[in-house]
PDB file of N, CA and C in Angstrom:
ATOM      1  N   UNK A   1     150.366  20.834 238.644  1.00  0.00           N
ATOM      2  CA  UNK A   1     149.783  22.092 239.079  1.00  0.00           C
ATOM      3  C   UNK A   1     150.682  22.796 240.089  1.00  0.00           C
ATOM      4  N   UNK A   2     150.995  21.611 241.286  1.00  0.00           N
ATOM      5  CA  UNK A   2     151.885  22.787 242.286  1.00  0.00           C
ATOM      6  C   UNK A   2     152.908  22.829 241.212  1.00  0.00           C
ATOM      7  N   UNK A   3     154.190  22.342 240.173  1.00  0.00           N
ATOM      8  CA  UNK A   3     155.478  22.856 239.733  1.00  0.00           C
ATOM      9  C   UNK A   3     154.759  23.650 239.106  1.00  0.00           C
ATOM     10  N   UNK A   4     153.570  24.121 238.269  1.00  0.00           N
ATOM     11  CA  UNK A   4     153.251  25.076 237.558  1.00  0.00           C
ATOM     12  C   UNK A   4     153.337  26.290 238.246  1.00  0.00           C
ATOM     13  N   UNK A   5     153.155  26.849 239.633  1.00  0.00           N
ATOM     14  CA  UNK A   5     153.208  27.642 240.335  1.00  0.00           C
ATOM     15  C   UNK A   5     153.878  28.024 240.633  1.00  0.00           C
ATOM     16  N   UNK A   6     155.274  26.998 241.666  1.00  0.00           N
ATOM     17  CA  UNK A   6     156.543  27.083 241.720  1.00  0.00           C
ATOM     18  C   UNK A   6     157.203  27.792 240.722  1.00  0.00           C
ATOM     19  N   UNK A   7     157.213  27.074 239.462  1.00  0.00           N
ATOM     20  CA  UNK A   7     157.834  27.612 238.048  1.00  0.00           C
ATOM     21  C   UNK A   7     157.168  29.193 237.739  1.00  0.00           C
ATOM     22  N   UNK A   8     156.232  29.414 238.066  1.00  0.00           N
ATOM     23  CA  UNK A   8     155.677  30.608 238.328  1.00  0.00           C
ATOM     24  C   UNK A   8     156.196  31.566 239.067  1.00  0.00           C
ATOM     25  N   UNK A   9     156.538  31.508 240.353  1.00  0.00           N
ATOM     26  CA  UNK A   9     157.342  31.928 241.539  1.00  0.00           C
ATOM     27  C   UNK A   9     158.265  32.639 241.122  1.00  0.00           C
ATOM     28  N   UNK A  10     159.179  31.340 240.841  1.00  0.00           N
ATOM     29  CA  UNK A  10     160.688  31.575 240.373  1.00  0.00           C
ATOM     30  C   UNK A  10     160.987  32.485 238.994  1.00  0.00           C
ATOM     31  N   UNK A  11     160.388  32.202 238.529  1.00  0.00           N
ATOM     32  CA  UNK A  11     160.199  32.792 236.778  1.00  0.00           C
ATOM     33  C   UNK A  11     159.200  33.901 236.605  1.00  0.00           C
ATOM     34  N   UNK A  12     158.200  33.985 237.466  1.00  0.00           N
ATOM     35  CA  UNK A  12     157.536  35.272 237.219  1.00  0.00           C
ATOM     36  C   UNK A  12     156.556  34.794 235.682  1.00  0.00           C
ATOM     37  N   UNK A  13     156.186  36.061 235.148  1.00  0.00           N
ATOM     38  CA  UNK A  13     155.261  35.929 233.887  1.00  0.00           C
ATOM     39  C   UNK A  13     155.827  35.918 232.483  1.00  0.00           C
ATOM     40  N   UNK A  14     157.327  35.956 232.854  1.00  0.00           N
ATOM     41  CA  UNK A  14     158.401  36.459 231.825  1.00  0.00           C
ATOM     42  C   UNK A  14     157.751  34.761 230.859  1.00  0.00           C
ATOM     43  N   UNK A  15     157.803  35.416 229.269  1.00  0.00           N
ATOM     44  CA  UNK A  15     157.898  33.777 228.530  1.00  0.00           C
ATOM     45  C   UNK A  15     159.282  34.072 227.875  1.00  0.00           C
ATOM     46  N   UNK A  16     159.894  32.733 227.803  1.00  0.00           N
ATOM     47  CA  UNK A  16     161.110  32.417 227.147  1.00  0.00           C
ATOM     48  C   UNK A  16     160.976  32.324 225.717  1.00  0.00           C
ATOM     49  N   UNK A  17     161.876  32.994 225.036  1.00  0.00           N
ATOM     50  CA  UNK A  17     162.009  33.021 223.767  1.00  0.00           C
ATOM     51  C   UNK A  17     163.380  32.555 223.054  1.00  0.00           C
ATOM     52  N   UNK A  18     163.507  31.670 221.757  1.00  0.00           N
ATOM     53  CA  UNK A  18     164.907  31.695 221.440  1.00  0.00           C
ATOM     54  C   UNK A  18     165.194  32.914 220.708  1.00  0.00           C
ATOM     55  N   UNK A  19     166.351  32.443 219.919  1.00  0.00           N
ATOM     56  CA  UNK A  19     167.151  33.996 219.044  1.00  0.00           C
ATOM     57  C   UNK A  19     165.994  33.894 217.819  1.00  0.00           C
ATOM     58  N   UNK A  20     165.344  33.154 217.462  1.00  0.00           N
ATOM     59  CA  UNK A  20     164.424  33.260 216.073  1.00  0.00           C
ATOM     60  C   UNK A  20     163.297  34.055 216.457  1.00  0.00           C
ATOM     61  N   UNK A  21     162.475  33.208 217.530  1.00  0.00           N
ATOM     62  CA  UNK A  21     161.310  33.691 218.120  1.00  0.00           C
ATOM     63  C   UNK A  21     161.638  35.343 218.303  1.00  0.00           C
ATOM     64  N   UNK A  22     162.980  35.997 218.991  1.00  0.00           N
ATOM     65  CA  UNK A  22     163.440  37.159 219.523  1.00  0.00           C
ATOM     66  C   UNK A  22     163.445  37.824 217.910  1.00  0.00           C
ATOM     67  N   UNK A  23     163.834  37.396 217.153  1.00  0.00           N
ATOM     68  CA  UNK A  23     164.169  38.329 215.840  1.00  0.00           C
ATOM     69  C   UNK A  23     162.711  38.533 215.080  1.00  0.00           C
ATOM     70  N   UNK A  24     161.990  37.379 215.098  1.00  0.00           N
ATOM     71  CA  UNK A  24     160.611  37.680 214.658  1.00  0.00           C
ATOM     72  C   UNK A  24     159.766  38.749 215.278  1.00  0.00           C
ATOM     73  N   UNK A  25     159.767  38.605 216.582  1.00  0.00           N
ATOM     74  CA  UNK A  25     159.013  40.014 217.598  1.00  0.00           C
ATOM     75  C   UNK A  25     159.468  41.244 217.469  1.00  0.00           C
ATOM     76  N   UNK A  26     160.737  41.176 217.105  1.00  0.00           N
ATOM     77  CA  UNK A  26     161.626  42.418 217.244  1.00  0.00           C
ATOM     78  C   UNK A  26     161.122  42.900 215.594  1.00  0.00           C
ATOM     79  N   UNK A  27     161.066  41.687 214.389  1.00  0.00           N
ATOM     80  CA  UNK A  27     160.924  42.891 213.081  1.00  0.00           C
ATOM     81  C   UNK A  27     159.459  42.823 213.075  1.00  0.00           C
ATOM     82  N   UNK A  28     158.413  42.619 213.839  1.00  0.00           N
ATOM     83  CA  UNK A  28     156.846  42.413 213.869  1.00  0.00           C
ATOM     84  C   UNK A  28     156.588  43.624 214.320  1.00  0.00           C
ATOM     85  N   UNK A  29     157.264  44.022 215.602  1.00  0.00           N
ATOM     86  CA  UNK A  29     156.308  44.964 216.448  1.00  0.00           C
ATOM     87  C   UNK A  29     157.742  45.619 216.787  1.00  0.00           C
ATOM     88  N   UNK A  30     157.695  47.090 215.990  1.00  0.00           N
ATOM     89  CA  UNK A  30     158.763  47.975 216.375  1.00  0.00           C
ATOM     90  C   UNK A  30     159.007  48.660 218.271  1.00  0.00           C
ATOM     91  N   UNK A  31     157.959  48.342 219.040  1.00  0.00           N
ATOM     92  CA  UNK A  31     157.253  49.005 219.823  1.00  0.00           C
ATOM     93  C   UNK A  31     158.537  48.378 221.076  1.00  0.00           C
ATOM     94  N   UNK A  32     158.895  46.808 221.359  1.00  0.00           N
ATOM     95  CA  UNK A  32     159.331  46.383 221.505  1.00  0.00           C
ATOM     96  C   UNK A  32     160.644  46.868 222.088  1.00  0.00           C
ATOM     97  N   UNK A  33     160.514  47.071 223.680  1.00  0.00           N
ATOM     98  CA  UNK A  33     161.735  47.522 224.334  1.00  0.00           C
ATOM     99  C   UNK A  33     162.917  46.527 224.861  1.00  0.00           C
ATOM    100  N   UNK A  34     164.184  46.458 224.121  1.00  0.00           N
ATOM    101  CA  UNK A  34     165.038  45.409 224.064  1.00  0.00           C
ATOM    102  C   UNK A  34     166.141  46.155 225.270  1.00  0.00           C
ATOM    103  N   UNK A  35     166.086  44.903 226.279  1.00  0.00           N
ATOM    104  CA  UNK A  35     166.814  45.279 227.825  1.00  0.00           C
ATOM    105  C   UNK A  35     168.452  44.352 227.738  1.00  0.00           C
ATOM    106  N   UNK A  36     169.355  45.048 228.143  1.00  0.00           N
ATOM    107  CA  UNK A  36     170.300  44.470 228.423  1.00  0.00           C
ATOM    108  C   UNK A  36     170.773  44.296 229.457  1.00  0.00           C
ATOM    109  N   UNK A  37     170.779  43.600 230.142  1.00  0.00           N
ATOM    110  CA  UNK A  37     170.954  43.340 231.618  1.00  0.00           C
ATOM    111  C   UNK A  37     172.895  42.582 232.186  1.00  0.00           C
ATOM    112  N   UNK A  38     173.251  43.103 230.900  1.00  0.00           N
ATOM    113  CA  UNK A  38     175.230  42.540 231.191  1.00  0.00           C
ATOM    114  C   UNK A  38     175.678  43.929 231.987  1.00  0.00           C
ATOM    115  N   UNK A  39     177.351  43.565 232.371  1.00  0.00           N
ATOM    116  CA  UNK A  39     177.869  44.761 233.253  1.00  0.00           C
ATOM    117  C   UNK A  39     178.393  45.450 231.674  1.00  0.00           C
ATOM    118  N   UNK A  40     178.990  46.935 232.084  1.00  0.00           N
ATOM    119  CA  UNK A  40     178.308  48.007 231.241  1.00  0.00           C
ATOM    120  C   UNK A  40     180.003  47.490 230.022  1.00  0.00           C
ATOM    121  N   UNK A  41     181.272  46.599 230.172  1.00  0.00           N
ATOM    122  CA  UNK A  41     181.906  46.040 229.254  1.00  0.00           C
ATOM    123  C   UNK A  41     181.456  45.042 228.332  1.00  0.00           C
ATOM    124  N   UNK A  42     180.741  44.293 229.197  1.00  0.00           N
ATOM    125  CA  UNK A  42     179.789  43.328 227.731  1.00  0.00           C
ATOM    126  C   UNK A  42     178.575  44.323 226.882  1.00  0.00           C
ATOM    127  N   UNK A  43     178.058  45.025 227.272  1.00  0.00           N
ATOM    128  CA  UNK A  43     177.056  45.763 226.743  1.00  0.00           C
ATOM    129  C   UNK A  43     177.881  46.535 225.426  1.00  0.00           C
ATOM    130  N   UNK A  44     179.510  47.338 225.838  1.00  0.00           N
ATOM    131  CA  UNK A  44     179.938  47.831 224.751  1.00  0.00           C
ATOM    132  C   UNK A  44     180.508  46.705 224.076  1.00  0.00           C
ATOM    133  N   UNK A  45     181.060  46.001 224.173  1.00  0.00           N
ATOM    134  CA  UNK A  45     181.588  44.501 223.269  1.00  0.00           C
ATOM    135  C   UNK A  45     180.290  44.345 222.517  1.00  0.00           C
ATOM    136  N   UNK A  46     179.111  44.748 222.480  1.00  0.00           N
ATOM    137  CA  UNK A  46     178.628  44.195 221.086  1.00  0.00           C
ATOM    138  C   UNK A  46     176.598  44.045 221.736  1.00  0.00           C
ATOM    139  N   UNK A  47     175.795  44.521 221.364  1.00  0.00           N
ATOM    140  CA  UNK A  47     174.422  44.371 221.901  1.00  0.00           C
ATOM    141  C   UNK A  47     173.488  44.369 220.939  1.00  0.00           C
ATOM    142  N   UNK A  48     172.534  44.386 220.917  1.00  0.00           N
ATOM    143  CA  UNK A  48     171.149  44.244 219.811  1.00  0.00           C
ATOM    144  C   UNK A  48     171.053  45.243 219.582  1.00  0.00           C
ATOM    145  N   UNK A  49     170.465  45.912 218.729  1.00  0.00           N
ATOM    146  CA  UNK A  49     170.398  47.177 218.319  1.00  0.00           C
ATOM    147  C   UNK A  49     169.421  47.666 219.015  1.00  0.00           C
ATOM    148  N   UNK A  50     169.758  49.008 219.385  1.00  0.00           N
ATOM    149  CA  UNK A  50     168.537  49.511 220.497  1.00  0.00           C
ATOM    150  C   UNK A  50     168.654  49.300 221.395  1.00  0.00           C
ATOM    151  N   UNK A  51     169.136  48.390 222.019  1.00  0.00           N
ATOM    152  CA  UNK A  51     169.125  48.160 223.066  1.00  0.00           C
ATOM    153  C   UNK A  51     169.241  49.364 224.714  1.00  0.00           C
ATOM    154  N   UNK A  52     168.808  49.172 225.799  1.00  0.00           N
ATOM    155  CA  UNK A  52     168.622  49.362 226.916  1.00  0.00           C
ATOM    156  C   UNK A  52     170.053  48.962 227.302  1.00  0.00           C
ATOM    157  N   UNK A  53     170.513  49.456 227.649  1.00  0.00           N
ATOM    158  CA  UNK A  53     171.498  49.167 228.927  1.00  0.00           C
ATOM    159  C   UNK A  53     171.043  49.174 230.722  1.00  0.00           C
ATOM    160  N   UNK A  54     170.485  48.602 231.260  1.00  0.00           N
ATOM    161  CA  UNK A  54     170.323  48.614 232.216  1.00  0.00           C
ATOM    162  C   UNK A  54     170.944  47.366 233.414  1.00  0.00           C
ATOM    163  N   UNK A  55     171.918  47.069 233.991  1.00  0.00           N
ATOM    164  CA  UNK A  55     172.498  45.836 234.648  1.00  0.00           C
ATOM    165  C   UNK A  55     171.724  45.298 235.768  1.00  0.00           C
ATOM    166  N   UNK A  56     171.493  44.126 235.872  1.00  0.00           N
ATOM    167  CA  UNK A  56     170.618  43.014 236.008  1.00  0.00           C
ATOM    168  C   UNK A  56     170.430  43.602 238.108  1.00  0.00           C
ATOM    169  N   UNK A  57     171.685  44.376 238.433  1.00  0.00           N
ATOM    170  CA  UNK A  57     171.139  44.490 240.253  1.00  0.00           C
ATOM    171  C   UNK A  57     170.545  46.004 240.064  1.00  0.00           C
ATOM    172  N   UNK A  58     170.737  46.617 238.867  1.00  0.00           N
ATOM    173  CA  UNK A  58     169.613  47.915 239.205  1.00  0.00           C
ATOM    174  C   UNK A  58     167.962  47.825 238.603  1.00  0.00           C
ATOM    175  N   UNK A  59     167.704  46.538 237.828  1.00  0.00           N
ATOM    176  CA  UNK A  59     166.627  46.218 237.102  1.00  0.00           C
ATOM    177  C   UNK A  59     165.243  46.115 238.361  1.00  0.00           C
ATOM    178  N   UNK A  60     165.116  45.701 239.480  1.00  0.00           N
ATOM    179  CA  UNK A  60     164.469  45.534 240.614  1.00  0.00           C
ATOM    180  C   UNK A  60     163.939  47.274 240.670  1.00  0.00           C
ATOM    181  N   UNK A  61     165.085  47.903 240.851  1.00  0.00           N
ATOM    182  CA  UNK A  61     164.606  49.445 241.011  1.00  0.00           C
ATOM    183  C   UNK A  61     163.941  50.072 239.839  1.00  0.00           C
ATOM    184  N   UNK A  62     164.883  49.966 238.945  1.00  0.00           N
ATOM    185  CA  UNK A  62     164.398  50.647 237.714  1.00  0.00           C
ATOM    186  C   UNK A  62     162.926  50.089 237.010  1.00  0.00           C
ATOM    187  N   UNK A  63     162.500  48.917 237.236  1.00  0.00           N
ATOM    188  CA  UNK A  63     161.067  48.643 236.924  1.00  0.00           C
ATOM    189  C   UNK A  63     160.022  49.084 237.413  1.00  0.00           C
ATOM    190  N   UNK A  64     160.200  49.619 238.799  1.00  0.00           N
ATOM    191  CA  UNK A  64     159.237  50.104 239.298  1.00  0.00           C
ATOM    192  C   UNK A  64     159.066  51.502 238.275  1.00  0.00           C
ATOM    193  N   UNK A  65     160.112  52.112 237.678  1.00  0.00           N
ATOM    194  CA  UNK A  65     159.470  53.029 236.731  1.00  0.00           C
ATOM    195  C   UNK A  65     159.188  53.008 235.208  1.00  0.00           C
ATOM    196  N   UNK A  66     159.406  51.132 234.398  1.00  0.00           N
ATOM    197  CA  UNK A  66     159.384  50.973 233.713  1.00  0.00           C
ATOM    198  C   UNK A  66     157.659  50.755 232.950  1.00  0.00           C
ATOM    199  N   UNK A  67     157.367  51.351 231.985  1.00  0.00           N
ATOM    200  CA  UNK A  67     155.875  50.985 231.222  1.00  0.00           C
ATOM    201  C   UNK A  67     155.537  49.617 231.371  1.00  0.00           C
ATOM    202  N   UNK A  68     154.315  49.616 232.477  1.00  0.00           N
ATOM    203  CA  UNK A  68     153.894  47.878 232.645  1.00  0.00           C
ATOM    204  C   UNK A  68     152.786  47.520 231.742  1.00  0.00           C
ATOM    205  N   UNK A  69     152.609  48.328 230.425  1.00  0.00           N
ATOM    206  CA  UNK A  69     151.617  48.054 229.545  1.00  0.00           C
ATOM    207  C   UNK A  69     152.882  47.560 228.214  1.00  0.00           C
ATOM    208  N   UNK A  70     154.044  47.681 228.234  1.00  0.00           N
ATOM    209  CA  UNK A  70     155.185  48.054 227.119  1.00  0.00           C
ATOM    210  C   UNK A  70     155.504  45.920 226.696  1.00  0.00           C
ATOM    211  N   UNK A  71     155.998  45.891 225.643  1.00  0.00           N
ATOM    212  CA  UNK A  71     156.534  44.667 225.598  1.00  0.00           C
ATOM    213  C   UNK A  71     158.073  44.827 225.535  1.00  0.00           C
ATOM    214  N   UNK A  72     158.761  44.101 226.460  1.00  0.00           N
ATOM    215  CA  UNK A  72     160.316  43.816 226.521  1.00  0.00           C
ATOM    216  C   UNK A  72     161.285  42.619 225.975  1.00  0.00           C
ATOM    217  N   UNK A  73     161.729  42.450 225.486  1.00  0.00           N
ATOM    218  CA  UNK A  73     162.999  41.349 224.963  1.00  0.00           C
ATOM    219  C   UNK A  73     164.254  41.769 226.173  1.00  0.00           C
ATOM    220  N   UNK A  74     164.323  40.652 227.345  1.00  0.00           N
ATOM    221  CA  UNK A  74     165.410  40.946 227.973  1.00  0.00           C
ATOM    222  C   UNK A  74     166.619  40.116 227.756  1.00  0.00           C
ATOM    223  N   UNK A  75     167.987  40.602 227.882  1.00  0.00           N
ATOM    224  CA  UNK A  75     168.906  39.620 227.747  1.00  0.00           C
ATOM    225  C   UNK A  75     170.518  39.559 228.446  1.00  0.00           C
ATOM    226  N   UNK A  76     171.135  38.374 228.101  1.00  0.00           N
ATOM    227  CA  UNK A  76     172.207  38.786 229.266  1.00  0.00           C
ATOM    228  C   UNK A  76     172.976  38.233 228.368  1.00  0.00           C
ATOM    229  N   UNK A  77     174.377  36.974 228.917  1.00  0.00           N
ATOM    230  CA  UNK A  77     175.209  36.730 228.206  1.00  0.00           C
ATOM    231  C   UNK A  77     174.624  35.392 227.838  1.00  0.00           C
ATOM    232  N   UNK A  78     174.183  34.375 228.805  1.00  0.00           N
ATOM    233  CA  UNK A  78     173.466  33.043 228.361  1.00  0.00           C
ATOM    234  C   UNK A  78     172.258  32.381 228.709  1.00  0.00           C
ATOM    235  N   UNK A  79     171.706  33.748 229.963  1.00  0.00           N
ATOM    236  CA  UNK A  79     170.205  33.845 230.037  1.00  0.00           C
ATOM    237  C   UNK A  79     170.237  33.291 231.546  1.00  0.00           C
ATOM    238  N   UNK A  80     171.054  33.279 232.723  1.00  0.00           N
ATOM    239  CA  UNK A  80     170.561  33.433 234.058  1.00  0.00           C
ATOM    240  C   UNK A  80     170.440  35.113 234.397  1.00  0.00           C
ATOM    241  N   UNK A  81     170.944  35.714 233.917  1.00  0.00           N
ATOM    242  CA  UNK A  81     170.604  37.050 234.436  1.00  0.00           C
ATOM    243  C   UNK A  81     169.328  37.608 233.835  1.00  0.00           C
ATOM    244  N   UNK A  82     169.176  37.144 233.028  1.00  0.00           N
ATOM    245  CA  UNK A  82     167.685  38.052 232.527  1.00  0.00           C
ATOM    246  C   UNK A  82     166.877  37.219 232.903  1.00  0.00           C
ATOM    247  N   UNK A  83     166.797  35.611 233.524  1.00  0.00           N
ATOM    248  CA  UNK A  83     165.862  35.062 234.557  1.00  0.00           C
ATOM    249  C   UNK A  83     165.410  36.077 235.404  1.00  0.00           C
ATOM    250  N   UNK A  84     166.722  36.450 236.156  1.00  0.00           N
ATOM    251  CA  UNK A  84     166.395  37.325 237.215  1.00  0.00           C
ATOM    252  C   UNK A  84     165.570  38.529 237.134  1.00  0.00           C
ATOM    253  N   UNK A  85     166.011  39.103 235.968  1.00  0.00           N
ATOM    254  CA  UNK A  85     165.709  40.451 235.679  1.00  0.00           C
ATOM    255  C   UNK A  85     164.255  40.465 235.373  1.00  0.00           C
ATOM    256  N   UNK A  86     164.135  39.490 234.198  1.00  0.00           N
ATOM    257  CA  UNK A  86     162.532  39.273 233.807  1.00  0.00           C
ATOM    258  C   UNK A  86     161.623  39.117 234.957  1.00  0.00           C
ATOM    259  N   UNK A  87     161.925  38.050 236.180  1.00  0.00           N
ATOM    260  CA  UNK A  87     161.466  37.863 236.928  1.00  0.00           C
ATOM    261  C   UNK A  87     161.016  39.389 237.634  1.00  0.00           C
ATOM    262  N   UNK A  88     162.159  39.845 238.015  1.00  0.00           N
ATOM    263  CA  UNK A  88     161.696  41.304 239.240  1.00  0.00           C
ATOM    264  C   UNK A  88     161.032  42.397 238.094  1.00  0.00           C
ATOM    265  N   UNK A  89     160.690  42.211 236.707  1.00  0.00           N
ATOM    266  CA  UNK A  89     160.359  42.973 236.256  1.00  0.00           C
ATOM    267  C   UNK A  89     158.533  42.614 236.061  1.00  0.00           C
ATOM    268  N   UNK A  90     158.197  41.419 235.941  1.00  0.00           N
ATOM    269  CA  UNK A  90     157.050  40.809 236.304  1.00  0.00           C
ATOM    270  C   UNK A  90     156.780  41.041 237.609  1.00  0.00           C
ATOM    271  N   UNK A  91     157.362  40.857 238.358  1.00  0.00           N
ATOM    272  CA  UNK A  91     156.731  41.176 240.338  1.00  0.00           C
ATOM    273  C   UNK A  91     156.772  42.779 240.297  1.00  0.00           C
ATOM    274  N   UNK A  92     157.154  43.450 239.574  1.00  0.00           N
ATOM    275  CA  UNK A  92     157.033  44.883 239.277  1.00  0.00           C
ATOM    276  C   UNK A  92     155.550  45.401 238.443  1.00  0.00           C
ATOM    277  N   UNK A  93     154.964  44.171 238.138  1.00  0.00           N
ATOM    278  CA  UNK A  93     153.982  44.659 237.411  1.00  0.00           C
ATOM    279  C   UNK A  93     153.794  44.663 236.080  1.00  0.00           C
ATOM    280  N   UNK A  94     154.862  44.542 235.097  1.00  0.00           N
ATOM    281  CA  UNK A  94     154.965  44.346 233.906  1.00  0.00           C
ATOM    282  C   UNK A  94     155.171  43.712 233.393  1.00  0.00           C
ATOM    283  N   UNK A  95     153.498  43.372 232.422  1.00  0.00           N
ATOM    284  CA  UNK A  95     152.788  41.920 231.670  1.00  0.00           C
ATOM    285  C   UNK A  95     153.627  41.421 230.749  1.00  0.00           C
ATOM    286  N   UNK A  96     154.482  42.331 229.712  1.00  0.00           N
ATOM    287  CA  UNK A  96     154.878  41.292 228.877  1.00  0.00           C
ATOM    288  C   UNK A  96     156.069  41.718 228.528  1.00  0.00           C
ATOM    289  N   UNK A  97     156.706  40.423 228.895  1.00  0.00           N
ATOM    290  CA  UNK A  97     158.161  40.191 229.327  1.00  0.00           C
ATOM    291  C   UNK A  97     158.364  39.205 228.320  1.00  0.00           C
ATOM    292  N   UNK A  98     159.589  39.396 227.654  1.00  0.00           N
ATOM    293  CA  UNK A  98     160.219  38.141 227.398  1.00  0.00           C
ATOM    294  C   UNK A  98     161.465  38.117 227.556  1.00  0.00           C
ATOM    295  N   UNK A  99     162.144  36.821 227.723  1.00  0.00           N
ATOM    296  CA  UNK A  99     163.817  36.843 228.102  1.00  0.00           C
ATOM    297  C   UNK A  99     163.975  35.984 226.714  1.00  0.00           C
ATOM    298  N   UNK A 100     165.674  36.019 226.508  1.00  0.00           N
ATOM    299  CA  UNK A 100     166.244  35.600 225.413  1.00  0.00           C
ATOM    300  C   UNK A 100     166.669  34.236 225.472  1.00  0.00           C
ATOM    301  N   UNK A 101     166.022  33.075 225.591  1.00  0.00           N
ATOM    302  CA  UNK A 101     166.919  31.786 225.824  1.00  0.00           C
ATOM    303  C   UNK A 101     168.412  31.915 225.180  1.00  0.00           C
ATOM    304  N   UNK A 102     169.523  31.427 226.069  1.00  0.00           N
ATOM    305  CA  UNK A 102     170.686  31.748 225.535  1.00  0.00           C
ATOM    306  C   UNK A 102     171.379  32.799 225.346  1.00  0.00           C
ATOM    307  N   UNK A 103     170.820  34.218 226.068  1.00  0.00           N
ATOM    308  CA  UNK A 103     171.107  35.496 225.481  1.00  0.00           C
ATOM    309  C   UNK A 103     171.669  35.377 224.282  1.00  0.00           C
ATOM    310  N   UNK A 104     172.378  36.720 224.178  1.00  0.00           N
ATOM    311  CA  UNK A 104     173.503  37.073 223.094  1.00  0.00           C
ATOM    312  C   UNK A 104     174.169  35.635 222.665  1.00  0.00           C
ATOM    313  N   UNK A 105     174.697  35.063 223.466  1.00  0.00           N
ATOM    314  CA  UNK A 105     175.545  33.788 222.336  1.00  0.00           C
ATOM    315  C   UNK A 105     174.330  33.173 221.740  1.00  0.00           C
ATOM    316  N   UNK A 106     173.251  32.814 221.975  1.00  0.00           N
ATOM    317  CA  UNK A 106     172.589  32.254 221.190  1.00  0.00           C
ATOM    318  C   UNK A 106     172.472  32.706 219.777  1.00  0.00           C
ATOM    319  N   UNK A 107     171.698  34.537 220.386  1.00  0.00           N
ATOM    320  CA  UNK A 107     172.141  35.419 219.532  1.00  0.00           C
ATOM    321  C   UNK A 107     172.739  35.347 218.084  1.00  0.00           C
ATOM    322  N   UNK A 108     173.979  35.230 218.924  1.00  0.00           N
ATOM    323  CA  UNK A 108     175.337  35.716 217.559  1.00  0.00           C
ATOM    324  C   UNK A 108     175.405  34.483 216.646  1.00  0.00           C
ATOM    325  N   UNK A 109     175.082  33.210 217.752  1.00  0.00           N
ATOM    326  CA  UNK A 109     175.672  31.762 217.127  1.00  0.00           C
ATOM    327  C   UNK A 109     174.235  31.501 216.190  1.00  0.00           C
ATOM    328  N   UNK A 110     173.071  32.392 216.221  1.00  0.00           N
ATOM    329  CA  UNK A 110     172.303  32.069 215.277  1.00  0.00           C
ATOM    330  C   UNK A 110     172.317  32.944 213.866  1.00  0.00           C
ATOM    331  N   UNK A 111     173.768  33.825 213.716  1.00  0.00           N
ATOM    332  CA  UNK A 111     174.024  34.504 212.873  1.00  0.00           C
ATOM    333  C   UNK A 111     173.459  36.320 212.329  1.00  0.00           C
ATOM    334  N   UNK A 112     172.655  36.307 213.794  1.00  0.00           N
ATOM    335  CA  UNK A 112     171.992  37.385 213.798  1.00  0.00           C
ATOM    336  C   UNK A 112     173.284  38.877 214.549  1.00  0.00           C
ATOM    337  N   UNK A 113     172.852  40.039 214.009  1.00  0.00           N
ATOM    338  CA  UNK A 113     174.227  40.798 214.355  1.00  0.00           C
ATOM    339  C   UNK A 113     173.797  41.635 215.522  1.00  0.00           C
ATOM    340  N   UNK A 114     175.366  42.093 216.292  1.00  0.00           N
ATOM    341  CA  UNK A 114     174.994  43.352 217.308  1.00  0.00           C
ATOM    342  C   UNK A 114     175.481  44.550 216.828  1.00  0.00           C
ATOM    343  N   UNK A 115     175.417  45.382 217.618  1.00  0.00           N
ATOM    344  CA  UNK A 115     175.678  46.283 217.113  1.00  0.00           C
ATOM    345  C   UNK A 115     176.846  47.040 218.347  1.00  0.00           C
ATOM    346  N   UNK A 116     178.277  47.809 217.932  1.00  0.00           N
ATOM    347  CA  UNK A 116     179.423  47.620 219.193  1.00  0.00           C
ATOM    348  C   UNK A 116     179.475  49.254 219.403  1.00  0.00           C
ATOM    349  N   UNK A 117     179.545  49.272 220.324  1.00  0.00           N
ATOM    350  CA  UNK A 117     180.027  50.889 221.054  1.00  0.00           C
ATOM    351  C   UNK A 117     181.085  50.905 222.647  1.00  0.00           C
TER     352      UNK A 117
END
């Protein structure tokens, strides 16, 4: 019970998802706002389609104006930054969060594509 809380703390309401779980939500529910939380050279090297560009130290600010009714897929390069991000985006108020276990390499290494600009 107390690590349930702790783990709570630290992690916020965000649930973890892998690259399957992430591709299933994403072709289920078009609605689905996909966050990228890399600096703005990994974001053009290659991202999910749709994707958000937003980097993981302006995500704290920018949630306070993000839809806390909206569902999110957040992600980074191997998933400590969208800890973070998910996290301050839950203490921001917004219920449903998910981060990408593994970001993008999981991603790619599960054969799923980005899209490059």
């Amino acid at each position: 019970m107390v690590l349930g809380r702790l783990l709570q703390r630290i992690f916020g309401g965000a649930k973890g998802i892998d690259a399957y779980g992430a591709k299933k939500l994403l072709a289920e529910n078009r609605d689905v706002i996909v966050v990228d939380v890399r600096q703005s050279g990994e974001y053009r090297g290659g991202h999910l389609a749709n994707a958000r560009h937003v980097p993981v130290g302006l995500v704290p600010q920018k949630a306070q104006r993000m839809d806390k009714d909206a569902t999110y897929l957040v992600y980074c390069l191997h998933g400590s930054r969208s800890s973070r991000a998910a996290s301050a985006m839950t203490r921001a108020g917004i219920k449903n969060v998910y981060k990408l276990q593994g970001g993008i390499t999981a991603w790619q290494r599960a054969g799923f594509p980005v899209v490059k600009k």
